[in-house]
C-alpha atoms as a PDB file:
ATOM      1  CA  UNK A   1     105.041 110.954 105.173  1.00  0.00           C
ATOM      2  CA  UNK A   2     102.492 109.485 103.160  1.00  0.00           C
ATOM      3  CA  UNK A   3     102.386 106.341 104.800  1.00  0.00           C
ATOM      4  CA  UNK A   4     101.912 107.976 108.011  1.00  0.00           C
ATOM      5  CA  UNK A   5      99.410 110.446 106.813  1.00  0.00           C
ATOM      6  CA  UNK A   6      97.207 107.202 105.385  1.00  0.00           C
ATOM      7  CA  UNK A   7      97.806 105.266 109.017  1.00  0.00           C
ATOM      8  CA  UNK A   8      96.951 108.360 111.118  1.00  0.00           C
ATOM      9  CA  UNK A   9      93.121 108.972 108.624  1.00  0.00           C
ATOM     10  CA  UNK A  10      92.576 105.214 109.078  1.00  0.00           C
ATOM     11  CA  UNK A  11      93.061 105.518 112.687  1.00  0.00           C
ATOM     12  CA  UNK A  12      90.386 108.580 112.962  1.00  0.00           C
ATOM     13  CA  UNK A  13      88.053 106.634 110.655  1.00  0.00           C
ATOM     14  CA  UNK A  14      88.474 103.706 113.296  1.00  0.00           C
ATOM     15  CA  UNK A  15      87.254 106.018 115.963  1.00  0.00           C
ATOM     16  CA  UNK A  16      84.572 107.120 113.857  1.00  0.00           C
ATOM     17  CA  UNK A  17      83.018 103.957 113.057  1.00  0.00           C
ATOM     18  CA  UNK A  18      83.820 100.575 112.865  1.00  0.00           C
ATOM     19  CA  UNK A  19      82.906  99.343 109.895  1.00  0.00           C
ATOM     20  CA  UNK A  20      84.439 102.536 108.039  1.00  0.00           C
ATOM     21  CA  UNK A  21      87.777 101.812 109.895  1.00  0.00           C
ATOM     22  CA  UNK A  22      87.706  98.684 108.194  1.00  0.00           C
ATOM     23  CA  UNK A  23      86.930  99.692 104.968  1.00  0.00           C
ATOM     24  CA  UNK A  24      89.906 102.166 105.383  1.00  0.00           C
ATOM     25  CA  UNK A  25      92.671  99.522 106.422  1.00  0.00           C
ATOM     26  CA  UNK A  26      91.300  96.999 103.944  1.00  0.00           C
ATOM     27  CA  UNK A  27      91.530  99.767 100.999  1.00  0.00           C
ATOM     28  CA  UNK A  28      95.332 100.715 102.827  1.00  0.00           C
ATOM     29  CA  UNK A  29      96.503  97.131 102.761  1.00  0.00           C
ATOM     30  CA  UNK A  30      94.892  96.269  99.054  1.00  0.00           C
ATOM     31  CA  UNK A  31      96.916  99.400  97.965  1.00  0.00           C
ATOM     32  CA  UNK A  32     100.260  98.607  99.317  1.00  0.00           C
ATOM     33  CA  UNK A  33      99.593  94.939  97.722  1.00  0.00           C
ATOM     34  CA  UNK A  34      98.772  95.761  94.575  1.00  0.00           C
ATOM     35  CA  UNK A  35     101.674  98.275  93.941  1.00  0.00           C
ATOM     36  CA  UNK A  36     103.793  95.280  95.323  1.00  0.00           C
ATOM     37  CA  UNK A  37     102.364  93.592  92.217  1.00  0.00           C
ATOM     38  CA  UNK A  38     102.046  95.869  89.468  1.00  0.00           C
ATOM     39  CA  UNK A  39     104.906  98.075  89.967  1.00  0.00           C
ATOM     40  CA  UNK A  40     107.909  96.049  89.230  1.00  0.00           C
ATOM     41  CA  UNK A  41     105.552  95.170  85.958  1.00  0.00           C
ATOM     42  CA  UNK A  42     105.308  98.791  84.926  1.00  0.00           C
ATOM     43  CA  UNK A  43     109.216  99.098  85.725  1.00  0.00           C
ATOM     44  CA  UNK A  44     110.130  96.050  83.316  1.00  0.00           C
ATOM     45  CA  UNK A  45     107.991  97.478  80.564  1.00  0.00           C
ATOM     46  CA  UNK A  46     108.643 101.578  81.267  1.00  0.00           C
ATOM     47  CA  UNK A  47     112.603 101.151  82.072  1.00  0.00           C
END
């Protein structure tokens, strides 16, 4: 739900404006990246 809740904001921010649509999916897709990264680190070290 999350997910969806972050695609549907980006969406409206698209409509808004351009450049802050942008801004949103960059910030969406460098989240989602760098959990990719960092969370099997914190796993290995907290588990």
């Amino acid at each position: 739900m999350g997910t969806a809740s972050h695609g549907i904001g980006t969406a409206r921010a698209l409509q808004v404006n351009e450049t802050a649509g942008a801004f949103s999916g960059l910030a969406m897709g460098l989240n989602a990246l760098a959990t990719a990264l960092l969370l099997p680190i914190l796993w290995a070290l907290l588990g």
